[in-house]
C-alpha atoms as a PDB file:
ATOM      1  CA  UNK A   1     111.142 119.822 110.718  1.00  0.00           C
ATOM      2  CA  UNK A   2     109.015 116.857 112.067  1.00  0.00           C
ATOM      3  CA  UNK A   3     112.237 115.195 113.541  1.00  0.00           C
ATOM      4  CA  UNK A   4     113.014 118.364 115.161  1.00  0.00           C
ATOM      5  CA  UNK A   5     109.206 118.078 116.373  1.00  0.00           C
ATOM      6  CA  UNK A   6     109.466 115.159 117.879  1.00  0.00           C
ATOM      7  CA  UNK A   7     112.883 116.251 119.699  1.00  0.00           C
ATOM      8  CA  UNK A   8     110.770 119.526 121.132  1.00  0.00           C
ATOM      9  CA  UNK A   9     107.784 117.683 122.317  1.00  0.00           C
ATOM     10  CA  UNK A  10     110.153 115.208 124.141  1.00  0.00           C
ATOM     11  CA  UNK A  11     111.962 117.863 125.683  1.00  0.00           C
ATOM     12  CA  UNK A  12     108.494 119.695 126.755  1.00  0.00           C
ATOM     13  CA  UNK A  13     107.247 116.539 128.227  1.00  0.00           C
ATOM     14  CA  UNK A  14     110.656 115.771 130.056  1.00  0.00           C
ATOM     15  CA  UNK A  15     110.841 119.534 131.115  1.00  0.00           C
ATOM     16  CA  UNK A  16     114.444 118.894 130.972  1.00  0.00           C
ATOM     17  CA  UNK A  17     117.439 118.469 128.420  1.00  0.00           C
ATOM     18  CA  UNK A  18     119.084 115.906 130.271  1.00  0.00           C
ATOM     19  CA  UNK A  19     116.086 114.124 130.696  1.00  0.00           C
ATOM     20  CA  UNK A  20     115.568 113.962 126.751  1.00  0.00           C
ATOM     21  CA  UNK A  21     118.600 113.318 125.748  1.00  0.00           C
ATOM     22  CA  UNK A  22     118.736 110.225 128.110  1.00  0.00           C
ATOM     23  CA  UNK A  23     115.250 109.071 126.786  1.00  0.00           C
ATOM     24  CA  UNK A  24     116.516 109.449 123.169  1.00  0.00           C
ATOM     25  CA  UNK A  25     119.802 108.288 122.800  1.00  0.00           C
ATOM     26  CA  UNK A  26     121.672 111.441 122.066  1.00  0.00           C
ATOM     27  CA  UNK A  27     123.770 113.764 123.515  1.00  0.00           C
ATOM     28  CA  UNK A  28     122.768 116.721 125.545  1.00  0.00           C
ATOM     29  CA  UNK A  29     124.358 119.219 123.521  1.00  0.00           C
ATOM     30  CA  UNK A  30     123.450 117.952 120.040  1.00  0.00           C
ATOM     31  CA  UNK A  31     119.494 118.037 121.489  1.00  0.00           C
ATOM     32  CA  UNK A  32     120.107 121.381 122.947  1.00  0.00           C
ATOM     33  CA  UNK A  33     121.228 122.709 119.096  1.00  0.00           C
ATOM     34  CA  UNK A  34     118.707 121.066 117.561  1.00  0.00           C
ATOM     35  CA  UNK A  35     115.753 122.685 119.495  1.00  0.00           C
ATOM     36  CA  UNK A  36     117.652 126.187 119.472  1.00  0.00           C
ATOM     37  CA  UNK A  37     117.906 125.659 115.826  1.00  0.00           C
ATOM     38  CA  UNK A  38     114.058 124.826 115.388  1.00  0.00           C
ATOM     39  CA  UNK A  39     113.442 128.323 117.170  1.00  0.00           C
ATOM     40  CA  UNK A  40     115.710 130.364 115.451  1.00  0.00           C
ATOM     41  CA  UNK A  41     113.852 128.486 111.881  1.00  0.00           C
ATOM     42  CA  UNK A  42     110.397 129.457 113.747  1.00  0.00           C
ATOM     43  CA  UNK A  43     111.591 132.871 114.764  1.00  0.00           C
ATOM     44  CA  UNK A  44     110.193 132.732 118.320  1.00  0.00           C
ATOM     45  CA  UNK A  45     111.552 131.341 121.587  1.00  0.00           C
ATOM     46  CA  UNK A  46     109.805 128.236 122.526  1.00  0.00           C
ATOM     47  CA  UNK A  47     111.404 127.717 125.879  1.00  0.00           C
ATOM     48  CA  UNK A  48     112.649 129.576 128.734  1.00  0.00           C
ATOM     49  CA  UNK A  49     116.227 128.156 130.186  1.00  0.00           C
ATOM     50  CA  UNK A  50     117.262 128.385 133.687  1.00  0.00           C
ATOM     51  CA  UNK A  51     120.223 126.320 135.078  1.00  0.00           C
ATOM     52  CA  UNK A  52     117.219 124.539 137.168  1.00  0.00           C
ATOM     53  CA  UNK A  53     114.928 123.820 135.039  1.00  0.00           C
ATOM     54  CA  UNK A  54     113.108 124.523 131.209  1.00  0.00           C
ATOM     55  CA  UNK A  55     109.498 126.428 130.955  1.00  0.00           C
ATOM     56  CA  UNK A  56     107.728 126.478 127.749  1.00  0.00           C
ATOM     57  CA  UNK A  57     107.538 130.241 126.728  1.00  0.00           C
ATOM     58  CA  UNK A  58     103.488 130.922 125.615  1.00  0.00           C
ATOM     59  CA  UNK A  59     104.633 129.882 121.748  1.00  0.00           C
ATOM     60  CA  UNK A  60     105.695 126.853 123.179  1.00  0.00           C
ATOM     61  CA  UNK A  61     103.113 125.994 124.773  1.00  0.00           C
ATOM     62  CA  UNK A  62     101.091 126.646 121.765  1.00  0.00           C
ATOM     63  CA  UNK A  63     103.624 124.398 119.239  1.00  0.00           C
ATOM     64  CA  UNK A  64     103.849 121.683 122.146  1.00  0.00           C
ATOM     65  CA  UNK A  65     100.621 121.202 122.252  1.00  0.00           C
ATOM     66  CA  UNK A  66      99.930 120.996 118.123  1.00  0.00           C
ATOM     67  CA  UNK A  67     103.514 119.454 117.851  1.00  0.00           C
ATOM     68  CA  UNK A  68     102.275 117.090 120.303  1.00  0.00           C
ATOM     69  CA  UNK A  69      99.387 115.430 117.923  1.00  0.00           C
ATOM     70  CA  UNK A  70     101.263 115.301 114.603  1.00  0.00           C
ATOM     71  CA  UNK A  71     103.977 113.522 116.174  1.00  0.00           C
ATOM     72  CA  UNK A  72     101.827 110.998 117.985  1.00  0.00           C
ATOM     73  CA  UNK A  73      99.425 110.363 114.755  1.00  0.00           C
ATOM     74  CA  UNK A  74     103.553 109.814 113.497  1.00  0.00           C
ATOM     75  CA  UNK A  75     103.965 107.263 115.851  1.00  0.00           C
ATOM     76  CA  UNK A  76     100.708 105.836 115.010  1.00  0.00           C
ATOM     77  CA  UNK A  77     100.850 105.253 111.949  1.00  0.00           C
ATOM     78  CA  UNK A  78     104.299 103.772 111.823  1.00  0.00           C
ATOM     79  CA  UNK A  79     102.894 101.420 114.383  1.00  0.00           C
ATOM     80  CA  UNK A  80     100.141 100.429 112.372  1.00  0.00           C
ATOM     81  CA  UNK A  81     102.193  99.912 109.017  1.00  0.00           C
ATOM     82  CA  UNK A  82     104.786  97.560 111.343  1.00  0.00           C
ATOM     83  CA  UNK A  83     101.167  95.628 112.401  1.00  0.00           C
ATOM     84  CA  UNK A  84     100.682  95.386 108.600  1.00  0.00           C
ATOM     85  CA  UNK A  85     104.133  93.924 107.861  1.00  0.00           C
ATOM     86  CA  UNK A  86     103.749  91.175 110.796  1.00  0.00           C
ATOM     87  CA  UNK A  87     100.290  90.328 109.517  1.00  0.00           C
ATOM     88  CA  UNK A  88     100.014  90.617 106.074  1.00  0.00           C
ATOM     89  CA  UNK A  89      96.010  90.752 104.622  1.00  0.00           C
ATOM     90  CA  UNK A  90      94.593  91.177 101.076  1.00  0.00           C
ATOM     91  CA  UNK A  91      93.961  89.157  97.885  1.00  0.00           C
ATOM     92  CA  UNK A  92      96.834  86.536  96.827  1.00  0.00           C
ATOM     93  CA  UNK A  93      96.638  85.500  93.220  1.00  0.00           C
ATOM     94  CA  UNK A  94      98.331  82.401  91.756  1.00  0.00           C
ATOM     95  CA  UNK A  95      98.505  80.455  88.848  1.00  0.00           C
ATOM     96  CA  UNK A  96      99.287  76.392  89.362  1.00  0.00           C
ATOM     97  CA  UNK A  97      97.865  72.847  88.676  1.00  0.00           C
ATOM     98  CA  UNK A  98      95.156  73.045  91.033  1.00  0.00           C
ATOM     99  CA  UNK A  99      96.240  69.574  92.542  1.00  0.00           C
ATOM    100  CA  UNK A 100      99.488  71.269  93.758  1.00  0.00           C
ATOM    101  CA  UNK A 101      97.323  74.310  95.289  1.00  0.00           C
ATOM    102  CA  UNK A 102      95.263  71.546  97.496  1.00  0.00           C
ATOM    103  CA  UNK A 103      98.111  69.402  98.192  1.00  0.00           C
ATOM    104  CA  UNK A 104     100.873  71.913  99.858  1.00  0.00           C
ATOM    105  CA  UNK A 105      99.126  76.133  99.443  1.00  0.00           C
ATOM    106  CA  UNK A 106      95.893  75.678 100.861  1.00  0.00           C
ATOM    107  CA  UNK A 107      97.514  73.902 104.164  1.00  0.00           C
ATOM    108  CA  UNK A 108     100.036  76.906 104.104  1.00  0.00           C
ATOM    109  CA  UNK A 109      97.601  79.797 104.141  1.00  0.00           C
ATOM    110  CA  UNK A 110      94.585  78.480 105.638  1.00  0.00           C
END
């Protein structure tokens, strides 16, 4: 359910379907299906729909604003493990003729 998650909590933040959908990439009706599936797997109504505009229902306030911090650590930590990719750290271990390692790998990763 965390994708699902992270569709609500843009939705809540946008206030809007259209709005979402736009941000995300996908259509309007595929986001509306997926959030009234997430309900009907949570058993409550998370949002009040008017043709105007979208109100979190108390519930949804309550999962927006828990929903809200799992899917940002999420986004954190994918973030963080991209950093790690760019820059890769930790111990590197070889075996050569130690005239080869000061001639060409020492100039390479100092």
């Amino acid at each position: 359910h965390l994708n699902d998650m992270a569709l609500f909590v843009e939705v809540a933040r946008a206030r809007s379907f259209r709005k979402a959908a736009e941000a995300l990439g996908m259509p309007n009706s595929t986001l509306s299906r997926r959030i009234s599936e997430l309900e009907k797997a949570i058993g409550l109504r998370l949002l009040h729909r008017t043709t105007r505009k979208i109100e979190l229902t108390e519930a949804g306030q309550l999962y927006y604003e828990r929903s809200k911090r799992i899917v940002d650590e999420a986004r954190l930590a994918h973030e963080q493990l991209g950093a790690m990719l760019e820059q890769p750290s930790g111990v590197l271990r070889v075996s050569l003729p130690v005239d080869f390692a000061t001639l060409y790998l020492t100039p390479i990763i100092v």
